[in-house]
Protein backbone atom coordinates (compact mmCIF):
# COMPACT_ATOMS: atom_id res chain seq x y z
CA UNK A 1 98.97 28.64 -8.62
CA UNK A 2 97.14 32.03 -9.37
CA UNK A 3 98.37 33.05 -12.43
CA UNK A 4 96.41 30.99 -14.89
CA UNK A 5 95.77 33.26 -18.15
CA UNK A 6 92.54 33.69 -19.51
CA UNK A 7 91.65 33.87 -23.58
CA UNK A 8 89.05 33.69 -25.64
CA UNK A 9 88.02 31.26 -29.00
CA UNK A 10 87.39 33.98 -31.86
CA UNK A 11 83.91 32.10 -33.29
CA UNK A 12 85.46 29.52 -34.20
CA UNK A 13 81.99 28.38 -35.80
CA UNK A 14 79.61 30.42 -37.56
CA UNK A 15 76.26 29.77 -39.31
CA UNK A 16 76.47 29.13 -43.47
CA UNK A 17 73.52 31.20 -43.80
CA UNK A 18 75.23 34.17 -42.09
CA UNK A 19 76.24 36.81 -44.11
CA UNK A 20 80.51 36.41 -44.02
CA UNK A 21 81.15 40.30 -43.63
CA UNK A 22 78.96 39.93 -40.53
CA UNK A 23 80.70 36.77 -39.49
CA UNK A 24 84.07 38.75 -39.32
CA UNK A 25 82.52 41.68 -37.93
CA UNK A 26 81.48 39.67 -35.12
CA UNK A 27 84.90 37.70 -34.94
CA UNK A 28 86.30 41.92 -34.58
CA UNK A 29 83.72 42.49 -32.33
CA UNK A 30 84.34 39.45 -30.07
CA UNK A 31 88.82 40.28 -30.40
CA UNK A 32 87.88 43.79 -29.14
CA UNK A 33 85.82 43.17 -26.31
CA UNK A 34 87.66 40.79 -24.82
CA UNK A 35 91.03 43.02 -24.77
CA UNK A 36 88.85 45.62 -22.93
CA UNK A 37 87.84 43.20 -20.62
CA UNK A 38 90.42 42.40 -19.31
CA UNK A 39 91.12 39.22 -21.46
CA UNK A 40 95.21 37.83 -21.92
CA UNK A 41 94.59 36.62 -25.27
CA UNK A 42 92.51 35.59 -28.86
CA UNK A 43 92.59 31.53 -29.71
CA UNK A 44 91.40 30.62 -33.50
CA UNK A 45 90.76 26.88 -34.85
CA UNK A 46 91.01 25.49 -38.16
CA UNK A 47 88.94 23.13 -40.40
CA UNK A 48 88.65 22.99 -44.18
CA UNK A 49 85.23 22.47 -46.71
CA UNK A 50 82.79 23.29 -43.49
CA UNK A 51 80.34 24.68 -45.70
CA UNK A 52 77.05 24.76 -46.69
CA UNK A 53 76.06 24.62 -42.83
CA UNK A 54 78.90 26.11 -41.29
CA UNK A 55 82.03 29.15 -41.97
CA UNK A 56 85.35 29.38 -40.68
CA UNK A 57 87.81 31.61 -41.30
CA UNK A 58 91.41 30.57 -41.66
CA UNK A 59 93.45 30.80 -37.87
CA UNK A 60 96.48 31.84 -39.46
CA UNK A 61 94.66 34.93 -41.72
CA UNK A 62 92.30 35.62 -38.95
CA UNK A 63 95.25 36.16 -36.05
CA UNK A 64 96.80 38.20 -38.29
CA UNK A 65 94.37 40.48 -39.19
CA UNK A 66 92.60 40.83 -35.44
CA UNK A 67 95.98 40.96 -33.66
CA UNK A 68 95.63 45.40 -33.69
CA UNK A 69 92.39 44.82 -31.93
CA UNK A 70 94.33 42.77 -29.31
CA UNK A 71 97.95 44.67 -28.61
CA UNK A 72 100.15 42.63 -26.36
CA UNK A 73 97.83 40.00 -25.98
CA UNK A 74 98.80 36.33 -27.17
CA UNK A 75 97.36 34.89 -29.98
CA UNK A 76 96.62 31.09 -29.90
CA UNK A 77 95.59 28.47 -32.37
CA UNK A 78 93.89 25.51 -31.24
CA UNK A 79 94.30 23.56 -33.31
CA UNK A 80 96.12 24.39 -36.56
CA UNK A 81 96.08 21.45 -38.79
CA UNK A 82 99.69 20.89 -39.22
CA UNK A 83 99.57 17.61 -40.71
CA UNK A 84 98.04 19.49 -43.95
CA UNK A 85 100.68 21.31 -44.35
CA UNK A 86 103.98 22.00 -45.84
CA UNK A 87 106.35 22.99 -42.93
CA UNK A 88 108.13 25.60 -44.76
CA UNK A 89 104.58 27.40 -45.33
CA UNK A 90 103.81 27.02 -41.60
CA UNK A 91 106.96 27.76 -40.29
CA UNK A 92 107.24 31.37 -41.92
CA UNK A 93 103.55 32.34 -41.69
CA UNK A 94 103.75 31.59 -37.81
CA UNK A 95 107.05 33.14 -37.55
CA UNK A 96 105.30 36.46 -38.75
CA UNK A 97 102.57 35.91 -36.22
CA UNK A 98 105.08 35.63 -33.54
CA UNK A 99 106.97 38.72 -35.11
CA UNK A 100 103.05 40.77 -35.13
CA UNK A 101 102.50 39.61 -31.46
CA UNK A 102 105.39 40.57 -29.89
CA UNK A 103 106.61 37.03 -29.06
CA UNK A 104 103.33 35.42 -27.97
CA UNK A 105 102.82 33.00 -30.50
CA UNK A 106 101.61 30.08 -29.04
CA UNK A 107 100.72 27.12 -31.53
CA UNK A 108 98.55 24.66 -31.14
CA UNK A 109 98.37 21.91 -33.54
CA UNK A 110 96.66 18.63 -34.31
CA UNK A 111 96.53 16.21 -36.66
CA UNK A 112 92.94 16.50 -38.32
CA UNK A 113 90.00 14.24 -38.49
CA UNK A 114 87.01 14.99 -40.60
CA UNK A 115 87.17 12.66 -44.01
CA UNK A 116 86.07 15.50 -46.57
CA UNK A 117 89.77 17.67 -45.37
CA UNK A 118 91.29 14.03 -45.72
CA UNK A 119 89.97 13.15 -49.15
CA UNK A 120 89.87 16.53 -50.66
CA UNK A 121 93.68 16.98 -49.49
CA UNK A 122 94.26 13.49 -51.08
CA UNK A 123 95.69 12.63 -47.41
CA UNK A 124 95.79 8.89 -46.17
CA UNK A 125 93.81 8.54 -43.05
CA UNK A 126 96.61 6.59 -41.52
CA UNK A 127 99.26 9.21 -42.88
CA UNK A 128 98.03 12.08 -40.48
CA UNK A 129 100.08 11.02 -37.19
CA UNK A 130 102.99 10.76 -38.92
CA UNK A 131 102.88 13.73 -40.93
CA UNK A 132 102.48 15.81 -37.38
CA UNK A 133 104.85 14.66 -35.99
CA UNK A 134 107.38 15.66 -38.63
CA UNK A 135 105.69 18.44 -39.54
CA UNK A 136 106.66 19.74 -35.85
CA UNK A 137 109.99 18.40 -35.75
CA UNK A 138 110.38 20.45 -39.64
CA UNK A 139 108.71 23.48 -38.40
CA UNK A 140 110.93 23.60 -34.96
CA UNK A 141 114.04 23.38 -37.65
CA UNK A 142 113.62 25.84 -39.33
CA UNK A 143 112.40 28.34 -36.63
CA UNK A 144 115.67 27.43 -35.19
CA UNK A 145 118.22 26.97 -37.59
CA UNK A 146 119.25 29.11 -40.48
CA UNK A 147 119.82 27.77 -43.08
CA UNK A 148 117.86 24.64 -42.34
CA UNK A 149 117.92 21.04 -42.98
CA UNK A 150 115.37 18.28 -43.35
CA UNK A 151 115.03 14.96 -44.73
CA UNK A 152 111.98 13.33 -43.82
CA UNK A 153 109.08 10.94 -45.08
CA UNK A 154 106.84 13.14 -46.41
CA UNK A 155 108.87 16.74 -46.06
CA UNK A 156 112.64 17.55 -47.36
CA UNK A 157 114.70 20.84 -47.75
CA UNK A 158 117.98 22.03 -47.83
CA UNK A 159 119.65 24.87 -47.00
CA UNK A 160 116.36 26.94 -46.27
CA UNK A 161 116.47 30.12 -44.94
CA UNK A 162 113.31 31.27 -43.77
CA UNK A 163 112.12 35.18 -43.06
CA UNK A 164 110.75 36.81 -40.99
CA UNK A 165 112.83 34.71 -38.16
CA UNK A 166 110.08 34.62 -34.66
CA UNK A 167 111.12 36.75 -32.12
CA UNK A 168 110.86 33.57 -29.52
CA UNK A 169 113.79 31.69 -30.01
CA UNK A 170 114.56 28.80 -30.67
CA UNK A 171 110.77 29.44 -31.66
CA UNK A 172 106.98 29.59 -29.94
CA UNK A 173 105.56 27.17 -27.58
CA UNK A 174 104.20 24.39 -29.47
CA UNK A 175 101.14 22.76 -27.57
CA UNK A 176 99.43 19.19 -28.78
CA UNK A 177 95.87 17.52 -29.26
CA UNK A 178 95.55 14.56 -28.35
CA UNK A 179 92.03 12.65 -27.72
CA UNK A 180 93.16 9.10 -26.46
CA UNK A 181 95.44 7.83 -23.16
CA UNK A 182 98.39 6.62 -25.49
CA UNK A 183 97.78 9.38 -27.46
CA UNK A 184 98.30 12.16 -24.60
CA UNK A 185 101.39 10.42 -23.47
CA UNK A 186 103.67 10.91 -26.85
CA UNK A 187 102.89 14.69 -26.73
CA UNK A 188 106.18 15.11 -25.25
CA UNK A 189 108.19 13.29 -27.73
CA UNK A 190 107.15 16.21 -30.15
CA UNK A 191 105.23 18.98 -28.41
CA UNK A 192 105.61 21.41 -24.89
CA UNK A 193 102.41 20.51 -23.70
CA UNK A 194 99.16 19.02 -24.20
CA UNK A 195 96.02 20.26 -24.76
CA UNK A 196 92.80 19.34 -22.98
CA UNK A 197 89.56 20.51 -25.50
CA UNK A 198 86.35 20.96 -24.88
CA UNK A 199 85.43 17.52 -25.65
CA UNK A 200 87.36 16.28 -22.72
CA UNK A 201 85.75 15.37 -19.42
CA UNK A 202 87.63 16.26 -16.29
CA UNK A 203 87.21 12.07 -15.99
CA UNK A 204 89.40 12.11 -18.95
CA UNK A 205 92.03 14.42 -18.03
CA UNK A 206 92.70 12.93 -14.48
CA UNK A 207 92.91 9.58 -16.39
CA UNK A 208 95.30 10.83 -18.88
CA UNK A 209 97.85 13.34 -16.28
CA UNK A 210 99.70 10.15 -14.78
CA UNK A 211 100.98 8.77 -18.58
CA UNK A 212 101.32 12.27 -19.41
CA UNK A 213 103.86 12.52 -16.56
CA UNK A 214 105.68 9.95 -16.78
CA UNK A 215 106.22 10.83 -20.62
CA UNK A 216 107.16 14.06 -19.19
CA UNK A 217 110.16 13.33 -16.45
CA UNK A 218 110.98 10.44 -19.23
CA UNK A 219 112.14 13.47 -21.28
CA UNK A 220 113.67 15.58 -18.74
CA UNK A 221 110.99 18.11 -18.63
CA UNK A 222 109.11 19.62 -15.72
CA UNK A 223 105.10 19.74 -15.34
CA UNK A 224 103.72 22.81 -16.37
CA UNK A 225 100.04 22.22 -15.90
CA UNK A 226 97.85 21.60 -18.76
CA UNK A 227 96.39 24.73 -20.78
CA UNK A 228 93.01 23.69 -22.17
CA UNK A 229 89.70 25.00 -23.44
CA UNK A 230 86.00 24.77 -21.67
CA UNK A 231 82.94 25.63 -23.10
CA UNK A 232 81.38 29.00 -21.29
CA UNK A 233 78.48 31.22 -20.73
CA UNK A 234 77.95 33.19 -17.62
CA UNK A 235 74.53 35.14 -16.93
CA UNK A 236 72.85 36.87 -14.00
CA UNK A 237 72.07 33.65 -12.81
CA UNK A 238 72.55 29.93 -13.50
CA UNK A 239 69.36 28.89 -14.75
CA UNK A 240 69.31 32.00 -17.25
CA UNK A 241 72.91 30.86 -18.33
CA UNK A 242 71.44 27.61 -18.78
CA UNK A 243 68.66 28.38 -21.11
CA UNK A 244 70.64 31.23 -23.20
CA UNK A 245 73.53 28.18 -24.00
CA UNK A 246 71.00 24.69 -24.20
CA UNK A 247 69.78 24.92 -27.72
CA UNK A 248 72.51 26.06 -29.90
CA UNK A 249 74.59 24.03 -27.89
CA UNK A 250 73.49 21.21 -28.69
CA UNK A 251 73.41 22.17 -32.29
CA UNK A 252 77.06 22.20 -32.22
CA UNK A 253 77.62 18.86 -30.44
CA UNK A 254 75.26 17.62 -33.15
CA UNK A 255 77.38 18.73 -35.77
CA UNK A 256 80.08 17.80 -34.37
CA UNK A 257 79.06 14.07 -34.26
CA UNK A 258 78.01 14.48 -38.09
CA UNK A 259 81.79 15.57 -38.56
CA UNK A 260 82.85 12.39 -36.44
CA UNK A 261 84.79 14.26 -34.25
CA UNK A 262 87.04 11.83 -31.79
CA UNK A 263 86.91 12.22 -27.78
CA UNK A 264 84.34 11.60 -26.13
CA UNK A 265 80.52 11.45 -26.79
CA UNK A 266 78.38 13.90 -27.53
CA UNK A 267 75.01 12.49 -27.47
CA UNK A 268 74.90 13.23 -23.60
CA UNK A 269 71.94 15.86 -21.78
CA UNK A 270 72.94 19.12 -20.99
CA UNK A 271 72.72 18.04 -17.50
CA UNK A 272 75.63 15.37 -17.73
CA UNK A 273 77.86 18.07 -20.05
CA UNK A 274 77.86 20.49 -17.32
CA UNK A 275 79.28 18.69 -14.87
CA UNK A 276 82.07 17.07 -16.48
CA UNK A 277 82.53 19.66 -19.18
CA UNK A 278 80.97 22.87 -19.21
CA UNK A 279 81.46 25.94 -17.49
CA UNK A 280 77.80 27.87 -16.91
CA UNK A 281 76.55 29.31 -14.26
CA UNK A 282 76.54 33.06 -12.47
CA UNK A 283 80.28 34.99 -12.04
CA UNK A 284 80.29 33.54 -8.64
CA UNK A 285 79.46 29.83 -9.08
CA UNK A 286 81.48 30.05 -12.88
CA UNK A 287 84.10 31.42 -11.23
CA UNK A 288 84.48 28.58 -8.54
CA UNK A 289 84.88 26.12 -11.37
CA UNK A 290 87.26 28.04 -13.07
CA UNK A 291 89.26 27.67 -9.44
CA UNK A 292 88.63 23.85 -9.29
CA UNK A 293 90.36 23.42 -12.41
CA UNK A 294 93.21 25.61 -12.05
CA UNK A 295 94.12 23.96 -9.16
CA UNK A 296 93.59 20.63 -9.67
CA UNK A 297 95.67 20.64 -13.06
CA UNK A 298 97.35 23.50 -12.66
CA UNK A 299 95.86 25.48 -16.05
CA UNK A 300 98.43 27.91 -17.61
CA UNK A 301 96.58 29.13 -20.56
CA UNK A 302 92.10 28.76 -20.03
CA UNK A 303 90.37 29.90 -23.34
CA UNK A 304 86.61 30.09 -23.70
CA UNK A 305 84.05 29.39 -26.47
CA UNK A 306 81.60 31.46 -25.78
CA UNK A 307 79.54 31.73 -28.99
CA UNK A 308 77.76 28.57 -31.00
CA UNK A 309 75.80 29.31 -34.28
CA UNK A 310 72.36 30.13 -34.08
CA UNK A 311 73.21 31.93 -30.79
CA UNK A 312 72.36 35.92 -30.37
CA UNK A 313 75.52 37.52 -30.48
CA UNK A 314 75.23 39.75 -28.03
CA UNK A 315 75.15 36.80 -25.30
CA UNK A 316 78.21 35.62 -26.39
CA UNK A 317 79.73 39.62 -25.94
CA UNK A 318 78.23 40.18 -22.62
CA UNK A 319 79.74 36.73 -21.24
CA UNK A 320 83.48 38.52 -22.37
CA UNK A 321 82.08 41.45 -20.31
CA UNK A 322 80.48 39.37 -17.03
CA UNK A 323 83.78 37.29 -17.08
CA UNK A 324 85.98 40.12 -17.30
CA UNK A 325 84.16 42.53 -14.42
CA UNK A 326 83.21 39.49 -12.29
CA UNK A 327 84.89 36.32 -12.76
CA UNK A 328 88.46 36.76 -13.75
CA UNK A 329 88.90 38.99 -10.02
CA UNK A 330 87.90 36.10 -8.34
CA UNK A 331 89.86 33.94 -10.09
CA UNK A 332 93.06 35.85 -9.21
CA UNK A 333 91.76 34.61 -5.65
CA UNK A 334 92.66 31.07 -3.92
CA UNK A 335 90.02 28.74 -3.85
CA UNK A 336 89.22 29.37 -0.13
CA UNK A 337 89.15 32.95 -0.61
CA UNK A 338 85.00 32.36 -2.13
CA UNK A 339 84.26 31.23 0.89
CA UNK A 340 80.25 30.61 0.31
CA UNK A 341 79.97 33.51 -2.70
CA UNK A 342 78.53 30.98 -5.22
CA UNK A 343 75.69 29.64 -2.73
CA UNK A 344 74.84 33.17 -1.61
């Protein structure tokens, strides 16, 4: 398989302390350079109450408003936090997203973790499964059915007509989180495909493929690789990418244990992350790992962070640049094609 798409994660985190008009102008910044570089697509993520430490802008508002800086490029949430909310909301503001894009919606969702979204959002803990899953099977209705009908648990309508109708029919892609074995393997009862995060070791995701599959031909559907997300930053050299990523790096993973994030751990060295997780290194040797996964699990959709808070900006912006000029040519390549590039 060569034709593995390539996107890129619009923040999704940026410091409290930074100023939010600069915030978004980065978020533009980041949208425009990675259409000129060569880049198939923008991904957003969603959270509620991350301040004082931390912004984030809304997927849904943020898609909308960055998708001119991106034309005919997909636009990707990962996740949207579905399980929050009302399928008749989410099903017309994605349907408009599809309608902006030109029928490249493709929505991510999952079902939400952090206990101040929870309690704020009066949500039971042990509510949020369920709610996904109808919340998907709600949305997909009325996406495809006008009027539409549904008489669920926690969501019920009748007769509702939503508009604007998406241009994909009988709606967008809708791709899954999942952070556990059992977990992974009832994506397909709901979703189109399952989506390996950051937080997932390649361990992980050659533990979880063989459930997956058999969930999959259980269903009647084919394998259509697994679309995921890596961390990234790609320098001159490794040991430069290294040092420019270390630090605020591990101020993420640090906050990201405060917020009690599931997956796996993220108390590990920097040493240990980049082998099973992260993707740094020169063009050549980023590039080679980029192949190794694309092969292995047959990526559709590969989408990037490539900027953590407390990070210069302009790192993150040349990385769009290196991996658009350097990496994403080789990538179009089979593995054996690098021959010895990355040791040279």
């Amino acid at each position: 398989m060569t034709g593995t798409r390539f996107g890129v994660y619009i923040g999704p985190i940026y410091p409290g302390e930074m100023d939010a008009a600069d915030a978004f102008e980065l978020a533009r910044a980041t949208a425009r350079t990675a259409h000129e570089s060569g880049f198939d697509g923008i991904f957003a993520a969603h959270h509620y109450s991350t301040g004082p430490s931390h912004t984030m802008f809304h997927p849904l508002l943020l898609l909308a408003r960055l998708s001119s800086e991106c034309p005919e490029g997909y636009l990707g949430t990962a996740v949207y936090l579905l399980s929050y909310t009302h399928p008749v909301i989410a099903a017309e503001a994605t349907a408009f997203l599809d309608v902006m894009c030109g029928g490249r919606l493709l929505f991510g969702v999952g079902r939400g973790y952090r206990a101040v979204e929870l309690e704020s959002l009066r949500i039971p803990r042990g509510e949020r499964g369920e709610r996904l899953v109808e919340a998907i099977q709600a949305v997909r209705t009325l996406w495809a059915n006008d009027p539409a009908s549904f008489d669920g648990r926690f969501y019920r309508f009748t007769n509702v007509s939503i508009r604007p109708r998406p241009i994909q029919q009988p709606g967008p892609p809708v791709w899954v989180g999942a952070d556990t074995l059992a977990s992974v393997a009832r994506v397909p009862e709901v979703g189109d495909a399952w989506i390996a995060s950051g937080r997932h070791t390649r361990t992980f995701i050659r533990q979880a493929l063989p459930g997956y599959r058999r969930s999959l031909e259980y269903h009647g559907r084919p394998f259509n690789g697994v679309p995921m997300f890596r961390e990234l930053h790609v320098a001159a050299d490794s040991r430069c990418a290294e040092e420019e990523m270390r630090a605020s790096l591990r101020a993420m993973y640090q906050s990201y244990a405060r917020w009690g994030q599931p997956g796996e751990r993220y108390d590990l060295e920097f040493d240990e992350l980049k082998q099973e997780r992260i993707l740094v290194g020169s063009p050549a040797e980023v590039a080679e790992k980029v192949i190794e996964y694309r092969d292995e699990f047959g990526v559709p959709f590969m989408w990037f962070r490539l900027y953590y808070p407390g990070m210069d900006p302009e790192l993150a912006l040349e990385t769009i640049r290196l991996f658009g000029a350097e990496v994403i040519p080789l990538c179009r390549q089979p593995k054996q094609a690098l021959g010895g590039v990355a040791a040279t």
